[in-house]
PDB file of N, CA and C in Angstrom:
ATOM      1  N   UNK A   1       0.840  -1.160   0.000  1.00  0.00           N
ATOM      2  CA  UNK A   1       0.000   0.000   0.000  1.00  0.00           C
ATOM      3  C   UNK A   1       0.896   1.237   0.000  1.00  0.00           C
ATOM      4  N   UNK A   2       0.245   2.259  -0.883  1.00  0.00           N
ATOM      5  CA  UNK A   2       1.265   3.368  -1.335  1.00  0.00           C
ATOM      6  C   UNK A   2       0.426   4.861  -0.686  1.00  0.00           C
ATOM      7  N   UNK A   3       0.556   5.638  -0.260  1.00  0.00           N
ATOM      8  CA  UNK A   3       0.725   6.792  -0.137  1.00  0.00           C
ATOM      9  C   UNK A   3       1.428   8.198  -0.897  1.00  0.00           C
ATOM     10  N   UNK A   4       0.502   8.754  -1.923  1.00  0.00           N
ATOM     11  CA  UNK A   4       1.252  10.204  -2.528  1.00  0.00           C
ATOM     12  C   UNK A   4       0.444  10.590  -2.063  1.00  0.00           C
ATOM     13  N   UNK A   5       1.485  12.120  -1.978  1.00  0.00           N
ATOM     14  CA  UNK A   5       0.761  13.455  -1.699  1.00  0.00           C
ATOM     15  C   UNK A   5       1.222  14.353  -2.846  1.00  0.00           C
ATOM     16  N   UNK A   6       0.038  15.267  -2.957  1.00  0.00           N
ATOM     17  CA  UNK A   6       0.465  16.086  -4.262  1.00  0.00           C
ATOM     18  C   UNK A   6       0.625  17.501  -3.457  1.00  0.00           C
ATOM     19  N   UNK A   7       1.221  18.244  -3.742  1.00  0.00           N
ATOM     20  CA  UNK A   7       1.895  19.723  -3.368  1.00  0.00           C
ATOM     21  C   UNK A   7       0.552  20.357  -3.107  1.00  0.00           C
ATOM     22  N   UNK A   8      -0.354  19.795  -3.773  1.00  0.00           N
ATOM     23  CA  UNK A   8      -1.802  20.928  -3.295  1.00  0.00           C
ATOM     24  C   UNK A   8      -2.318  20.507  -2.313  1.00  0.00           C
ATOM     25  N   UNK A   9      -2.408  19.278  -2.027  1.00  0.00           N
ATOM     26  CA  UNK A   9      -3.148  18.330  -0.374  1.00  0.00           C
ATOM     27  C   UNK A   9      -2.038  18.768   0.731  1.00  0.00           C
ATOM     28  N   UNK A  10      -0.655  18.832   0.169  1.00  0.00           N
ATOM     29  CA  UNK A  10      -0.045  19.114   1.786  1.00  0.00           C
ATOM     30  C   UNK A  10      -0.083  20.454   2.028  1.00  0.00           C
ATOM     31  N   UNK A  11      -0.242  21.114   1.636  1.00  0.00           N
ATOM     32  CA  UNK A  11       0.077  22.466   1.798  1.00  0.00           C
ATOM     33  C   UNK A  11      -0.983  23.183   2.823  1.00  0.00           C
ATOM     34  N   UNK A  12      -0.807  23.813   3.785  1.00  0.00           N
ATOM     35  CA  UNK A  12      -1.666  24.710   4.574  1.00  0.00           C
ATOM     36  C   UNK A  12      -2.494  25.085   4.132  1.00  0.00           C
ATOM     37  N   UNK A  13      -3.720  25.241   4.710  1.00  0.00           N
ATOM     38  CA  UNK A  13      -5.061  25.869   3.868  1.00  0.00           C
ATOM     39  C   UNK A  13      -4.974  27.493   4.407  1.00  0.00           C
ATOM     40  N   UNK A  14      -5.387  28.380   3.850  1.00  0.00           N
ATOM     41  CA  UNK A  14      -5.136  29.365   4.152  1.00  0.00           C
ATOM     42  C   UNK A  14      -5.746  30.080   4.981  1.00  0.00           C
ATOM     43  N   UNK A  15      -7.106  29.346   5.680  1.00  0.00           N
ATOM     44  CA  UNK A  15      -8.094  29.661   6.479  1.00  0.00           C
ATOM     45  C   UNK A  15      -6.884  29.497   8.030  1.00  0.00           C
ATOM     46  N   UNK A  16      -6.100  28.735   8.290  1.00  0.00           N
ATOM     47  CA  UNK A  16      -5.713  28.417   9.495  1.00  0.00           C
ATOM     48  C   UNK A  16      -4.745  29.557  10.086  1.00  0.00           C
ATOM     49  N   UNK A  17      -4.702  30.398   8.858  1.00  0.00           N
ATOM     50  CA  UNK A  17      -3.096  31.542   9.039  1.00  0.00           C
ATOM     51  C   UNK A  17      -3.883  32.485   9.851  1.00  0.00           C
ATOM     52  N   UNK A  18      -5.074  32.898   9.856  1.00  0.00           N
ATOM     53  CA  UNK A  18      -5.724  34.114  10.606  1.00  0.00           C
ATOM     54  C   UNK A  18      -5.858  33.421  12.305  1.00  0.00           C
ATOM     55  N   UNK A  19      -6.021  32.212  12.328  1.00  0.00           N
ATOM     56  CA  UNK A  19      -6.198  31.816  13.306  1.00  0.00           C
ATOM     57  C   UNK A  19      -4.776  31.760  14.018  1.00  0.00           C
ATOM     58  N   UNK A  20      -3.716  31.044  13.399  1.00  0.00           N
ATOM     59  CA  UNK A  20      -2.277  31.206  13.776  1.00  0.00           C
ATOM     60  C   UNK A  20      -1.764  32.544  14.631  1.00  0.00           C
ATOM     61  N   UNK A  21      -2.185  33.672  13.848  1.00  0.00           N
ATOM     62  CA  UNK A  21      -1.893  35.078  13.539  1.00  0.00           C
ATOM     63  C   UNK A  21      -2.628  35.221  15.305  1.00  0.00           C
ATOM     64  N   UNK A  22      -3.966  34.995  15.232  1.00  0.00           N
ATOM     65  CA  UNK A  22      -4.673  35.326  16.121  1.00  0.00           C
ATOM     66  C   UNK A  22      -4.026  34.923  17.877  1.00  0.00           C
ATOM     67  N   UNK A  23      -3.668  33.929  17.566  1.00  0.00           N
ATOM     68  CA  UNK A  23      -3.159  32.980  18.704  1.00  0.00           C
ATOM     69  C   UNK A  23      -1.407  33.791  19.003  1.00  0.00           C
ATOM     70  N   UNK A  24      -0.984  34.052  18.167  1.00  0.00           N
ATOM     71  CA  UNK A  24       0.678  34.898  18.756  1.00  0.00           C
ATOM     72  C   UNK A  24       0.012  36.396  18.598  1.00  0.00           C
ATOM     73  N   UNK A  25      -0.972  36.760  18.446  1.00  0.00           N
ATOM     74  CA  UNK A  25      -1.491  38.499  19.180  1.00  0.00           C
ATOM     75  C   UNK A  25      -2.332  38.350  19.926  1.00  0.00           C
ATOM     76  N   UNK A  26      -2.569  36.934  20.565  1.00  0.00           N
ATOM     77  CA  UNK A  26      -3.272  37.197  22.193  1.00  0.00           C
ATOM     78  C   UNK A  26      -1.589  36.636  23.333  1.00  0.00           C
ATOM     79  N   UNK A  27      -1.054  35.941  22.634  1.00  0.00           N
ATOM     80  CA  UNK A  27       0.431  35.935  23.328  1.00  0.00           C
ATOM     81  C   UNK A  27       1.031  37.535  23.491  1.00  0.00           C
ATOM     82  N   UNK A  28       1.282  38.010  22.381  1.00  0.00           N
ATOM     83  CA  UNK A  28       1.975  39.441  22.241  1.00  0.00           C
ATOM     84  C   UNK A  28       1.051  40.460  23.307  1.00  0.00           C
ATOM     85  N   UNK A  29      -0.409  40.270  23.140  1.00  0.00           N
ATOM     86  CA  UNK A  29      -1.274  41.271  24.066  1.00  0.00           C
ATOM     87  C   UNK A  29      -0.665  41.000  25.378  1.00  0.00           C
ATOM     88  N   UNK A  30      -0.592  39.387  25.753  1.00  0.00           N
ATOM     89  CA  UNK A  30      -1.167  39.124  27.134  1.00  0.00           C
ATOM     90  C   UNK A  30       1.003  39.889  27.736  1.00  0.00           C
ATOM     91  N   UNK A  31       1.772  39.401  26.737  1.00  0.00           N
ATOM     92  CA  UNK A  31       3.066  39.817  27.259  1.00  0.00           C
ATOM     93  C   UNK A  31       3.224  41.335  27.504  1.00  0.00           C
ATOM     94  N   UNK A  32       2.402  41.529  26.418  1.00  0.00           N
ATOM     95  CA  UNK A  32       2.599  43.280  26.386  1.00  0.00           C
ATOM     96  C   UNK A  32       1.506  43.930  27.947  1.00  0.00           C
ATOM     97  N   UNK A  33       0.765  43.646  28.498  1.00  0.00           N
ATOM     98  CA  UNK A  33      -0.120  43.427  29.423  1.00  0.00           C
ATOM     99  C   UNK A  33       1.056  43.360  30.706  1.00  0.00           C
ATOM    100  N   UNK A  34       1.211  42.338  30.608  1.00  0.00           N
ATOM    101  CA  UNK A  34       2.478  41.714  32.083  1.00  0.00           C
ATOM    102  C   UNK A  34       3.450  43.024  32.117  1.00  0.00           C
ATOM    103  N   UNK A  35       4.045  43.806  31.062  1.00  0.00           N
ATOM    104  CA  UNK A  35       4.931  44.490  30.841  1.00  0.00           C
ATOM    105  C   UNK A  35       4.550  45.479  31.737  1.00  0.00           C
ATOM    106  N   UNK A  36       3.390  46.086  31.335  1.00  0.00           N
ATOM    107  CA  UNK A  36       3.035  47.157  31.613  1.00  0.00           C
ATOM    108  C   UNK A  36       2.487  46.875  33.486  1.00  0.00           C
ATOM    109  N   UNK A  37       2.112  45.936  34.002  1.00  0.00           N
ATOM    110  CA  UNK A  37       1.571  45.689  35.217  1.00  0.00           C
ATOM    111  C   UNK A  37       2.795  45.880  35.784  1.00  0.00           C
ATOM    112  N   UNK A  38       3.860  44.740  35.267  1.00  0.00           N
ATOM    113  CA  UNK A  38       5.112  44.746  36.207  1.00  0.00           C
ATOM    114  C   UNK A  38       6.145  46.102  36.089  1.00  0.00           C
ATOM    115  N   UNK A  39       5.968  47.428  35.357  1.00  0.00           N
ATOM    116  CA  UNK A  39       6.766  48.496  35.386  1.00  0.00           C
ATOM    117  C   UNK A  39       5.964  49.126  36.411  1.00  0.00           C
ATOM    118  N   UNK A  40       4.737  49.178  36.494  1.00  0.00           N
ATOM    119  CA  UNK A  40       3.520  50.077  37.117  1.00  0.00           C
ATOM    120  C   UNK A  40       3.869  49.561  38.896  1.00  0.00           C
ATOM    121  N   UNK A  41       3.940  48.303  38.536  1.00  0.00           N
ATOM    122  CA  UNK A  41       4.663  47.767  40.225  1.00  0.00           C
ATOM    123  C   UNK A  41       5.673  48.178  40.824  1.00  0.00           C
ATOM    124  N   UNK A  42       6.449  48.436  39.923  1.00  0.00           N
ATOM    125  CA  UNK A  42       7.924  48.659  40.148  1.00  0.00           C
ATOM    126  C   UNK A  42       8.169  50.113  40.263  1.00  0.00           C
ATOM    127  N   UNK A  43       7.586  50.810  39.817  1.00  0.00           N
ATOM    128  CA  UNK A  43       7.231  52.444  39.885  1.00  0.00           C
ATOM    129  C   UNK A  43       6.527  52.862  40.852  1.00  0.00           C
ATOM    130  N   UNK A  44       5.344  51.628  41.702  1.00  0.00           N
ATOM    131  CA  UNK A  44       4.397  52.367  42.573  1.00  0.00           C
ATOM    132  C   UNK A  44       5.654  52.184  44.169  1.00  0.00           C
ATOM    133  N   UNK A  45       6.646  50.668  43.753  1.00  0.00           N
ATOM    134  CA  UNK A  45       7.153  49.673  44.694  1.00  0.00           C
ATOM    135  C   UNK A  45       8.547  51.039  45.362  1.00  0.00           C
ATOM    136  N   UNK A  46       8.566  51.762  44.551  1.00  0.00           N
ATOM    137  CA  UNK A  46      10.146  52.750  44.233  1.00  0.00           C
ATOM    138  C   UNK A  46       9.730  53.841  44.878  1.00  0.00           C
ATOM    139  N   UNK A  47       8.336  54.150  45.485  1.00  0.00           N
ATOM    140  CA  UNK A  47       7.976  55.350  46.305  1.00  0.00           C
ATOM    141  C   UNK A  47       7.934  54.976  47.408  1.00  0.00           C
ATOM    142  N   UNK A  48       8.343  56.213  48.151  1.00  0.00           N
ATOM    143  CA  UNK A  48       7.995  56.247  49.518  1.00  0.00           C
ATOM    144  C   UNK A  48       7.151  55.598  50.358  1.00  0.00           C
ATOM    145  N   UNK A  49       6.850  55.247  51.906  1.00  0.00           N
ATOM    146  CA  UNK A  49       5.852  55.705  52.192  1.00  0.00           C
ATOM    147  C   UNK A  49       4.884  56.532  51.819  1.00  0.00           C
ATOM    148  N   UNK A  50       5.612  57.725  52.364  1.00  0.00           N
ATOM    149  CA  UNK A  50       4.894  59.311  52.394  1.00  0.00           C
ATOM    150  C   UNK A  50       4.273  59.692  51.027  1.00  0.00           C
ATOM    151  N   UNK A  51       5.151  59.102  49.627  1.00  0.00           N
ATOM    152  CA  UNK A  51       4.855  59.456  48.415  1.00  0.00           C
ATOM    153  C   UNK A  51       3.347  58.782  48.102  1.00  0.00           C
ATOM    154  N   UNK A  52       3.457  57.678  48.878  1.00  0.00           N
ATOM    155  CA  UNK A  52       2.431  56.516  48.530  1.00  0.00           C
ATOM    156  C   UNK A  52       0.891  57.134  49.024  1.00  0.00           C
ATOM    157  N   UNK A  53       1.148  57.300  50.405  1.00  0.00           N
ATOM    158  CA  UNK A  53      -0.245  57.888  51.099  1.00  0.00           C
ATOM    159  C   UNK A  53      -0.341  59.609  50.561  1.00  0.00           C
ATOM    160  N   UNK A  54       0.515  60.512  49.779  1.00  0.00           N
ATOM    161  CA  UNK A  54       0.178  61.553  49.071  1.00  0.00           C
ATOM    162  C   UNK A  54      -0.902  61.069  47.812  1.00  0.00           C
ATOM    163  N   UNK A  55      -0.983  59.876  47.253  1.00  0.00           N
ATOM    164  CA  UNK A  55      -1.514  59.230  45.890  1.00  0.00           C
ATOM    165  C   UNK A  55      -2.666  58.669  46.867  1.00  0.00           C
ATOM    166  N   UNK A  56      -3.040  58.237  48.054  1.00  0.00           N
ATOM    167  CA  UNK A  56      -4.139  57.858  48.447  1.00  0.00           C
ATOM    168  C   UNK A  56      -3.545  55.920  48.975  1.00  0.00           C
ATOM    169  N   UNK A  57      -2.359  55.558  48.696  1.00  0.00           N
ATOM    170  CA  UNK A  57      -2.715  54.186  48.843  1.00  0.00           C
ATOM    171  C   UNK A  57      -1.751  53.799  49.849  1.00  0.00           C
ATOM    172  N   UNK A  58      -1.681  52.675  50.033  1.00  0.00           N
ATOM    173  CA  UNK A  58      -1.003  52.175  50.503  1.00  0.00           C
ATOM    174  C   UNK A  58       0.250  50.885  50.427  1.00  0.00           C
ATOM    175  N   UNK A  59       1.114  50.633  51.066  1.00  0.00           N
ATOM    176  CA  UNK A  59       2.327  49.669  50.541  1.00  0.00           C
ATOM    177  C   UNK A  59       1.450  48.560  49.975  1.00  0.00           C
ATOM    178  N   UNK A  60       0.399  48.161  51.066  1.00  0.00           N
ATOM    179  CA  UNK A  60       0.199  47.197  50.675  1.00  0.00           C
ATOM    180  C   UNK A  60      -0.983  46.975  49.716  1.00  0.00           C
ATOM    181  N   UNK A  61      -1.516  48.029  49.406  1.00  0.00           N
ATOM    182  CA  UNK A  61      -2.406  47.955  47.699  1.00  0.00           C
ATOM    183  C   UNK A  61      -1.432  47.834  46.565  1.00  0.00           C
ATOM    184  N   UNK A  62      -0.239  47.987  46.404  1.00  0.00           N
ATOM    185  CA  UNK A  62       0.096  48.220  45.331  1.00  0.00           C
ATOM    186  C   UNK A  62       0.178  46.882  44.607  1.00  0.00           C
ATOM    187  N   UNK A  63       0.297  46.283  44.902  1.00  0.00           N
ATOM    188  CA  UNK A  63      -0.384  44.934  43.723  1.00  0.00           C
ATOM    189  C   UNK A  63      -1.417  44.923  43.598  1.00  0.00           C
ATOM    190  N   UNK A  64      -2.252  45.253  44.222  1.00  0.00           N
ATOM    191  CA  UNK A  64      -3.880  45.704  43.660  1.00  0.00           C
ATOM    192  C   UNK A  64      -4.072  46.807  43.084  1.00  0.00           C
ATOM    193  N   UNK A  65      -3.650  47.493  43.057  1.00  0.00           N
ATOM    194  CA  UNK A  65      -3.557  48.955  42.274  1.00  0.00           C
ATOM    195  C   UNK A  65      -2.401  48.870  40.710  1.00  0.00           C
ATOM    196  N   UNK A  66      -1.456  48.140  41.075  1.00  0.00           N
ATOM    197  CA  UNK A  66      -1.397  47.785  39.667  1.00  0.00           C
ATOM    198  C   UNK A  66      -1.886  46.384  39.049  1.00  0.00           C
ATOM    199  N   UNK A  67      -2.759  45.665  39.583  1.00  0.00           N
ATOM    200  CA  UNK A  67      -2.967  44.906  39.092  1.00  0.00           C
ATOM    201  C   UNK A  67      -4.496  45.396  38.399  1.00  0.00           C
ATOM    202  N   UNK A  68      -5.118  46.688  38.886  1.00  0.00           N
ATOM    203  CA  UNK A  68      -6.604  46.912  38.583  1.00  0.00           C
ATOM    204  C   UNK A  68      -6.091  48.296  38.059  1.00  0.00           C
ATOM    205  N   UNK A  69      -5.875  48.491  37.127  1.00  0.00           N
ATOM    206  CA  UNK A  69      -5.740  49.963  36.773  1.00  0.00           C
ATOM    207  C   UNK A  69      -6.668  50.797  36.578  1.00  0.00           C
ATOM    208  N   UNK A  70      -7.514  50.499  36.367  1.00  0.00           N
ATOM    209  CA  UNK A  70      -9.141  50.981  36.124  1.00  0.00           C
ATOM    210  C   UNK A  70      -9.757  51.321  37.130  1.00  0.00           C
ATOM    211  N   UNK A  71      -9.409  50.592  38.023  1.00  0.00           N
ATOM    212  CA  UNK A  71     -10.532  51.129  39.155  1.00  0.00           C
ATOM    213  C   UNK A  71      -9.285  51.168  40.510  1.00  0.00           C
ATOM    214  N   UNK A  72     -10.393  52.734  41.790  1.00  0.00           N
ATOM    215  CA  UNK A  72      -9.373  53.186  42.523  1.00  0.00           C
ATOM    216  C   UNK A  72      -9.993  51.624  44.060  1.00  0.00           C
ATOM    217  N   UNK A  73      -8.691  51.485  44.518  1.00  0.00           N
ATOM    218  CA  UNK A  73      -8.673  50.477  45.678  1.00  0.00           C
ATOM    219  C   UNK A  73      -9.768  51.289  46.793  1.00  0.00           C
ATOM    220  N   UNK A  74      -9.901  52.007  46.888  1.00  0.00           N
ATOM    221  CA  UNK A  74     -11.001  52.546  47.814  1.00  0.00           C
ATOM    222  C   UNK A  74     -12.276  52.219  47.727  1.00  0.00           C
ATOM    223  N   UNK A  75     -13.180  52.143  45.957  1.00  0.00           N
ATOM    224  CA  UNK A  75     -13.865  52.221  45.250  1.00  0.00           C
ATOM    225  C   UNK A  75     -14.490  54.067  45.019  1.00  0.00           C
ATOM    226  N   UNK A  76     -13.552  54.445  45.383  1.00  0.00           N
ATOM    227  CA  UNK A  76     -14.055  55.905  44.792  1.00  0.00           C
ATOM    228  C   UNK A  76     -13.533  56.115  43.461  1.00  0.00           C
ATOM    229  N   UNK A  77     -14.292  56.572  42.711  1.00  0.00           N
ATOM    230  CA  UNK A  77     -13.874  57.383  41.290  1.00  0.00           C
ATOM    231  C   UNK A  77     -13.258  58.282  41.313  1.00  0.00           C
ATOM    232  N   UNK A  78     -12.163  58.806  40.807  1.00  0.00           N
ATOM    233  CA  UNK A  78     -11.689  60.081  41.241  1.00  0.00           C
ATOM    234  C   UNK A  78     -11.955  61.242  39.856  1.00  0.00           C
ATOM    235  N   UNK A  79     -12.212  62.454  39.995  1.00  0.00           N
ATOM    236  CA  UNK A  79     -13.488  63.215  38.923  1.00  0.00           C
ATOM    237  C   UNK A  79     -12.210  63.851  37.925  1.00  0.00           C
ATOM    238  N   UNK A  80     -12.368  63.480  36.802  1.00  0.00           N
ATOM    239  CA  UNK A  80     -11.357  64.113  35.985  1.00  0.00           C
ATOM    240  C   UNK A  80     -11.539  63.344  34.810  1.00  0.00           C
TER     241      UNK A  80
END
């Protein structure tokens, strides 16, 4: 029993490349994501005390505060 393949059956269908594509720009998002959490840590981690409670928070929100950028750890909105 024999097996050919002709250059048109092996070849990638072209439907699978958007999906490919799709799958390394939710990698690239989710890295580009981490990037930005872990500088925001490292920037909130590099202040003071005193600097910290001038911004409203505290040492120990700041992984919650950069981990929620959207919303303030208090639950107040702040108007701006």
């Amino acid at each position: 029993m024999s097996t050919t393949y002709s250059p048109t059956s092996s070849a990638q269908p072209t439907a699978s490349m958007p999906r490919v594509f799709s799958v390394f720009k939710g990698f690239w998002d989710a890295a580009q994501e981490w990037r930005k959490w872990e500088r925001l840590r490292a920037d909130l981690s590099s202040l003071s005390d005193r600097e910290l409670m001038d911004i409203g928070i505290s040492r120990g929100e700041v992984d919650y505060v950069a981990s929620n950028r959207d919303s303030d750890p208090r639950g107040i909105r702040s108007a701006g």
